[in-house]
Protein backbone atom coordinates (compact mmCIF):
# COMPACT_ATOMS: atom_id res chain seq x y z
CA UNK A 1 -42.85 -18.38 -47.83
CA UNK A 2 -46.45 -19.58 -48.89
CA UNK A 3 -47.22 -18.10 -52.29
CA UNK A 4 -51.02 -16.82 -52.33
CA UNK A 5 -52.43 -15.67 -56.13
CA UNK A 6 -54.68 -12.47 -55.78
CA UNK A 7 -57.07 -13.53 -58.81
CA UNK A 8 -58.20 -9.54 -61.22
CA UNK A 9 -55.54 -7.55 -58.81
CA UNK A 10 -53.83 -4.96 -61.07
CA UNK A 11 -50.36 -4.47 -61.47
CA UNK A 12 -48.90 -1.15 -60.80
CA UNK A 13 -45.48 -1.21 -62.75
CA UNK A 14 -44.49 2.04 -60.67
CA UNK A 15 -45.16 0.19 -57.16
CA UNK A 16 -41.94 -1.35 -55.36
CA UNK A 17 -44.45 -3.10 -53.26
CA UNK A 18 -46.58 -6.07 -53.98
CA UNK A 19 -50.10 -6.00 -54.25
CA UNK A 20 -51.87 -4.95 -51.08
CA UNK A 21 -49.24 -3.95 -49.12
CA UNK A 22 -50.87 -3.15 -46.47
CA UNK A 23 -51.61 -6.44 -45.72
CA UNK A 24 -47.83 -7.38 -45.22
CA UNK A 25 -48.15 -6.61 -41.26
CA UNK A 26 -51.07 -8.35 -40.86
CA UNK A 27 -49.65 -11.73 -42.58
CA UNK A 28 -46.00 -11.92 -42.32
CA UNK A 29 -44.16 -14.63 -44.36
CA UNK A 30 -47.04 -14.66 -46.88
CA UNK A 31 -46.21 -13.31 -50.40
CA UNK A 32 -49.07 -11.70 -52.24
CA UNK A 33 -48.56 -11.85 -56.03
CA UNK A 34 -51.04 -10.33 -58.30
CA UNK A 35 -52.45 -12.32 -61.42
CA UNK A 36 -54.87 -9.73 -62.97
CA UNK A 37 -57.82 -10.61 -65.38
CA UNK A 38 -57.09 -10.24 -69.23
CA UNK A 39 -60.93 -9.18 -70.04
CA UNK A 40 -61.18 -5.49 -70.11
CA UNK A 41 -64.37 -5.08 -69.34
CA UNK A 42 -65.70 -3.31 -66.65
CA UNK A 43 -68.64 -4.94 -64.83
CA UNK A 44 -71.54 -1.99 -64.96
CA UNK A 45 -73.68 -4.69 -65.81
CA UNK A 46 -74.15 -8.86 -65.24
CA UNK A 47 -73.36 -9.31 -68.55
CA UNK A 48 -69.92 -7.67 -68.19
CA UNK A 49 -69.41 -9.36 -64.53
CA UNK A 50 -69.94 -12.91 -66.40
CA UNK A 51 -67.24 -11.59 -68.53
CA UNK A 52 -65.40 -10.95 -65.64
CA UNK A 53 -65.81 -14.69 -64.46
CA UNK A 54 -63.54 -16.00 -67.09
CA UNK A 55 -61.21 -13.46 -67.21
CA UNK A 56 -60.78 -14.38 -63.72
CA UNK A 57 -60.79 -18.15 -64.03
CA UNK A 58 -58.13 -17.52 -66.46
CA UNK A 59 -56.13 -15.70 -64.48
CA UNK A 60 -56.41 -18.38 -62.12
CA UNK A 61 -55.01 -21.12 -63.81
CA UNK A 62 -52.12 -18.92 -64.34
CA UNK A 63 -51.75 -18.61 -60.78
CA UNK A 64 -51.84 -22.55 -60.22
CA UNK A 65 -49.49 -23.07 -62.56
CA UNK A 66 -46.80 -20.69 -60.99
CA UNK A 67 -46.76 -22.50 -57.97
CA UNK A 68 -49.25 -20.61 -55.70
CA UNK A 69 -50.47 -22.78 -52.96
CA UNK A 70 -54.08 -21.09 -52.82
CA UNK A 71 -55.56 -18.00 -54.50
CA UNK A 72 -57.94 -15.26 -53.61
CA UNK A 73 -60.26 -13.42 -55.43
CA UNK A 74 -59.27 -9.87 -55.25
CA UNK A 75 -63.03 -8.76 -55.67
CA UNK A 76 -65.79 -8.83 -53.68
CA UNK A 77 -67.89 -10.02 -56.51
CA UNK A 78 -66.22 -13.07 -56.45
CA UNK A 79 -65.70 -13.23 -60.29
CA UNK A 80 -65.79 -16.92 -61.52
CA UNK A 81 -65.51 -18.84 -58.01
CA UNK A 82 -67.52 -21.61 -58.80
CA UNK A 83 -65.50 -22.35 -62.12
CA UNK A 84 -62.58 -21.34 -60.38
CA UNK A 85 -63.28 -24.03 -57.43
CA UNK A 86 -64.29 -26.89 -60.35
CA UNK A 87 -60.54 -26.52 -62.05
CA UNK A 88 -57.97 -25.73 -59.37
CA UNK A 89 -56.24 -27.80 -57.11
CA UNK A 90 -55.50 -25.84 -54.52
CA UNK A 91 -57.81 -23.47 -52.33
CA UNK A 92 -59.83 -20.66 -53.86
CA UNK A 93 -61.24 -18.02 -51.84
CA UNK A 94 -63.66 -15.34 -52.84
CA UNK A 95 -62.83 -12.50 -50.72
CA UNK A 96 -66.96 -11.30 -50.72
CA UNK A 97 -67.66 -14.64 -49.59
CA UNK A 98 -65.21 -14.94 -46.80
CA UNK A 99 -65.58 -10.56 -45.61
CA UNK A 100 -69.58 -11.57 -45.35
CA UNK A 101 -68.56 -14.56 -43.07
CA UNK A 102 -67.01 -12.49 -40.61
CA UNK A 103 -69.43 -9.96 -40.74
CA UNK A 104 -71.83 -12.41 -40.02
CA UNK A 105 -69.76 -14.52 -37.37
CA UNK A 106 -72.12 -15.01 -34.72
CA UNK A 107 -75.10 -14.42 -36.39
CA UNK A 108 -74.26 -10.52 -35.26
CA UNK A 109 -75.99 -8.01 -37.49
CA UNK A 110 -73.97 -6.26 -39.95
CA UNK A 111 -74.58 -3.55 -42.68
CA UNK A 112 -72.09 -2.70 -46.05
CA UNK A 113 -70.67 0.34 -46.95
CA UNK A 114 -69.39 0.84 -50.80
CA UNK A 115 -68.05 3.23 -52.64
CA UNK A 116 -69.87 2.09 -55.74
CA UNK A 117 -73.19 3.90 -56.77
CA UNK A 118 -76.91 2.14 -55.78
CA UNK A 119 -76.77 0.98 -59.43
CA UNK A 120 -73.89 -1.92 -58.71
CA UNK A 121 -75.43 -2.90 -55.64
CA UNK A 122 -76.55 -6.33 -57.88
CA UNK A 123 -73.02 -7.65 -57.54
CA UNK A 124 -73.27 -6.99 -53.81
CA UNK A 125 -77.18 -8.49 -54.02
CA UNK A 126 -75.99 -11.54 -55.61
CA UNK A 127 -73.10 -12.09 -52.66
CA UNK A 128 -75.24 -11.71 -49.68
CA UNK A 129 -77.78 -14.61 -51.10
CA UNK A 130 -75.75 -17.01 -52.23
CA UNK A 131 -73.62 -16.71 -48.48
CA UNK A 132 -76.88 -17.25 -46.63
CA UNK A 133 -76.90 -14.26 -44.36
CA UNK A 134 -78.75 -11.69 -46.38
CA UNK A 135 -81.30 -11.60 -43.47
CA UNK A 136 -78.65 -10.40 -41.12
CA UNK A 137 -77.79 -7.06 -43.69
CA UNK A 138 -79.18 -4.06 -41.70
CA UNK A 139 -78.58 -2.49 -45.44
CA UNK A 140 -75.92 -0.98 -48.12
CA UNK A 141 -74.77 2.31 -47.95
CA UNK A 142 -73.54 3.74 -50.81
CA UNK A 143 -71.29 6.88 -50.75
CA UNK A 144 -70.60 6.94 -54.56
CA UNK A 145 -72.14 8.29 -57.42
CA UNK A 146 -72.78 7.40 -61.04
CA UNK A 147 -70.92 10.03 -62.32
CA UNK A 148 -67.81 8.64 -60.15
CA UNK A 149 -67.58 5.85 -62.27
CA UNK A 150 -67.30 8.10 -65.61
CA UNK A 151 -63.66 8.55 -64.89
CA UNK A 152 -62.10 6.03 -62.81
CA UNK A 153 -58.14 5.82 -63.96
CA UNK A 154 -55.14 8.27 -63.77
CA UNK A 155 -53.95 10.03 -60.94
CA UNK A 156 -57.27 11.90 -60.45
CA UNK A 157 -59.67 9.20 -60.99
CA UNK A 158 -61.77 7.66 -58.72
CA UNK A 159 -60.01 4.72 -58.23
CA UNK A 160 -57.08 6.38 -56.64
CA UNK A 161 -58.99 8.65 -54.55
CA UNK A 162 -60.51 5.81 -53.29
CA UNK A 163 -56.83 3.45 -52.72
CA UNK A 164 -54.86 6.71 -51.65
CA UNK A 165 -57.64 7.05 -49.25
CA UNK A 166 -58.73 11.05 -50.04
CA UNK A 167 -60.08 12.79 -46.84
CA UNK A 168 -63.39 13.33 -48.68
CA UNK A 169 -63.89 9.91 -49.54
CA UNK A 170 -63.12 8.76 -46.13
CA UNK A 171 -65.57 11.22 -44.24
CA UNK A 172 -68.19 9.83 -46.35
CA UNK A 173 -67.46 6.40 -45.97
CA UNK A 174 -67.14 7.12 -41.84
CA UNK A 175 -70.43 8.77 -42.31
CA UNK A 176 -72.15 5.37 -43.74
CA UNK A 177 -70.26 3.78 -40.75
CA UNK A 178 -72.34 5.91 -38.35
CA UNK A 179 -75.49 5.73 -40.62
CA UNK A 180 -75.39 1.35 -40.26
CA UNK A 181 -74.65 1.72 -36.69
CA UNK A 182 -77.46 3.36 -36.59
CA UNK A 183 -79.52 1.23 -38.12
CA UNK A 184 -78.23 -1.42 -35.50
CA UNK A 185 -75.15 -2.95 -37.81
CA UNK A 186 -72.70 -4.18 -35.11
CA UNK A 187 -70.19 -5.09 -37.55
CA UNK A 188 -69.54 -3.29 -41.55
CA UNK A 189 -68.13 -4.55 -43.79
CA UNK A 190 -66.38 -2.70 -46.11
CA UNK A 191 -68.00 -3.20 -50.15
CA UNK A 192 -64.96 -2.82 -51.96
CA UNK A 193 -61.60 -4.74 -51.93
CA UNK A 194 -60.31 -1.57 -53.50
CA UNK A 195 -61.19 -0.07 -50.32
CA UNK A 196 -58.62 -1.94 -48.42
CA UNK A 197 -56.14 0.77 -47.97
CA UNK A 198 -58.16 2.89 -45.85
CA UNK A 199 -59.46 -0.13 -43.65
CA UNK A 200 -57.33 0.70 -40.37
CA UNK A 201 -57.93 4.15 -40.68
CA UNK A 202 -61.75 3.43 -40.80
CA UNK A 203 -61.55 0.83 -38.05
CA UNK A 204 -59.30 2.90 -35.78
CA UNK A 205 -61.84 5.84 -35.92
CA UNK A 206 -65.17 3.87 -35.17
CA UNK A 207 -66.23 2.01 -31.84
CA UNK A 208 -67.56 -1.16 -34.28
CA UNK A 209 -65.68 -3.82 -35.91
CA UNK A 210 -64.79 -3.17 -40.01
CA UNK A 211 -64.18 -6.00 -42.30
CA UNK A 212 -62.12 -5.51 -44.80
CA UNK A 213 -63.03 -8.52 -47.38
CA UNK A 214 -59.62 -8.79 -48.73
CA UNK A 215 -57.70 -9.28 -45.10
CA UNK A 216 -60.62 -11.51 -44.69
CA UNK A 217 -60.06 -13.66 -47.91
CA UNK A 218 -56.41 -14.05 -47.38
CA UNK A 219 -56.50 -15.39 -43.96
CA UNK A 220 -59.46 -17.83 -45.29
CA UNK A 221 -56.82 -18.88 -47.45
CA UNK A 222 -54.26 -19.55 -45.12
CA UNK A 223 -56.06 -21.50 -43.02
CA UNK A 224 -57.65 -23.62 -45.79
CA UNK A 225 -56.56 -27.16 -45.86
CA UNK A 226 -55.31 -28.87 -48.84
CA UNK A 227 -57.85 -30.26 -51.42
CA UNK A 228 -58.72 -33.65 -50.15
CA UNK A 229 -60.01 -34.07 -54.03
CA UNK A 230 -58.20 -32.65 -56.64
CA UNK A 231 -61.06 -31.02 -59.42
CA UNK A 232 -60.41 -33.08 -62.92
CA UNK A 233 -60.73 -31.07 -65.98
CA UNK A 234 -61.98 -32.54 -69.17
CA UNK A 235 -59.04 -32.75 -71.47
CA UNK A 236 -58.28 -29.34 -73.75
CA UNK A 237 -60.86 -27.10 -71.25
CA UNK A 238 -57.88 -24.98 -70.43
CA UNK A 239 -56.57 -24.32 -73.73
CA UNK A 240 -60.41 -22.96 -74.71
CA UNK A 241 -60.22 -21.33 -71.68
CA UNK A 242 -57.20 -19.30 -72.59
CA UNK A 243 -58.00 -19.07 -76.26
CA UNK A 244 -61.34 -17.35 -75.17
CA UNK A 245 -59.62 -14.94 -73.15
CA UNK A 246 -56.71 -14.70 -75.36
CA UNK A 247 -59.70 -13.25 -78.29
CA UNK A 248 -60.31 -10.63 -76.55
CA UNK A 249 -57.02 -9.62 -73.96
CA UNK A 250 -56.17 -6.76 -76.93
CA UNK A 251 -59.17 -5.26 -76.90
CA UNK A 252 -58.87 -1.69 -75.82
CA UNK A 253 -58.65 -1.49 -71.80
CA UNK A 254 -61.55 0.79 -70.03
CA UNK A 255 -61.20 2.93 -67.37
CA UNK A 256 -60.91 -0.03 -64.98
CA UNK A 257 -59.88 -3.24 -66.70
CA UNK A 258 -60.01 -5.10 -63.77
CA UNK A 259 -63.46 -5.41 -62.00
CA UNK A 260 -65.15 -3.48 -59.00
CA UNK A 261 -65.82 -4.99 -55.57
């Protein structure tokens, strides 16, 4: 069984699943194992999600080292990719990076639909330039609210209305469906990796493909070939790596100490 690291995906200690699990159908024989970022800092802001990009580069070399034969960023901010891609040396995968591929396979036209207010749209910004196919975005729809992200944990936080897929968050999201289709999308892709739960239901009720950017990232990963140059690190650049995150794992968790996207 290929071992694949899910780089800033939480841990639910009450789950007899793995992370994901509705992904196990769609990749059978591939174990998902969750290596979540220490920061915890939620990324309203680019200051945080640079924050974010250690925590996650952390967690990655954690993944490495337990014998993980690629990872995938469980964000579609893809947290600390680059640094993540200078260290490793196996495969990393930003799951934003490979959901706006297939959206974009083609060159079809493609819109995004989040669950994250207007005012985090800079994470999804940032994503569409640096994969080349911003021009091919018919637009973002956004179906949350500020005021969503005041309380995100416990068992009535946004968060899991969004992962136990709540009928009112789904008839909005189906509604930003129609909205891009509009607008000529022939392909959305789905803003959120948090989102992934709901994918099939959202696909199976719409006439126009749905990416979700965490199926896509995994099967990026398992079709990546090995490293045909293994990334050197300069000697003791791990050890700061984990001492930096190590400074501030303790700090008191927010609402979401994992990331959004």
């Amino acid at each position: 069984m290929r071992r694949i690291g899910l780089i800033g995906a939480a841990v639910d200690p009450l789950a007899r699943t793995g992370p994901a699990p509705e992904l196990a159908a769609l990749f059978p024989g591939i174990e998902l194992i969750a290596f979540p970022s220490r920061v915890p800092a939620f990324p309203y802001t680019p200051l945080e999600q640079a924050m974010q990009a250690l925590g996650h580069a952390e967690a990655a070399l954690q993944a490495a080292d337990d014998g993980c034969g690629a990872v995938v960023i469980d964000s579609v901010g893809d947290y600390g990719l680059a640094a993540i891609r200078a260290m490793l040396p196996v495969p990393a995968i930003g799951s934003g990076e490979a959901g706006l591929a297939e959206a974009a396979a083609q060159g079809r036209r493609f819109g995004i639909v989040t669950v994250w207010p207007e005012s985090m749209n800079f994470i999804l910004a940032e994503r569409l330039s640096a994969s080349g196919c911003a021009g091919l975005c018919v637009g973002i729809v956004n179906v949350g609210e500020d005021s969503d992200t005041e309380v995100l944990a416990g068992p009535e936080g946004y968060l899991a209305q969004i992962r136990e897929g709540r009928e009112d968050v789904v008839q909005k999201v189906l509604a930003g469906v129609a909205e891009l289709a509009a607008r000529g999308a022939e392909a959305v892709m789905l803003g959120c990796t948090c989102m992934s739960g709901m994918a099939d239901g959202i696909a199976d009720a719409v006439d126009i493909p749905i990416i979700n950017p965490l199926a896509a990232g995994v099967r990026a990963a398992i079709t990546a070939p090995p490293l045909s140059v293994t990334p050197h690190l300069r000697e003791g650049r791990a050890d700061l790596l984990r001492a930096m995150v190590a400074a501030v794992a303790d700090e008191p968790a927010e609402d979401c100490p994992v990331c959004i996207g």
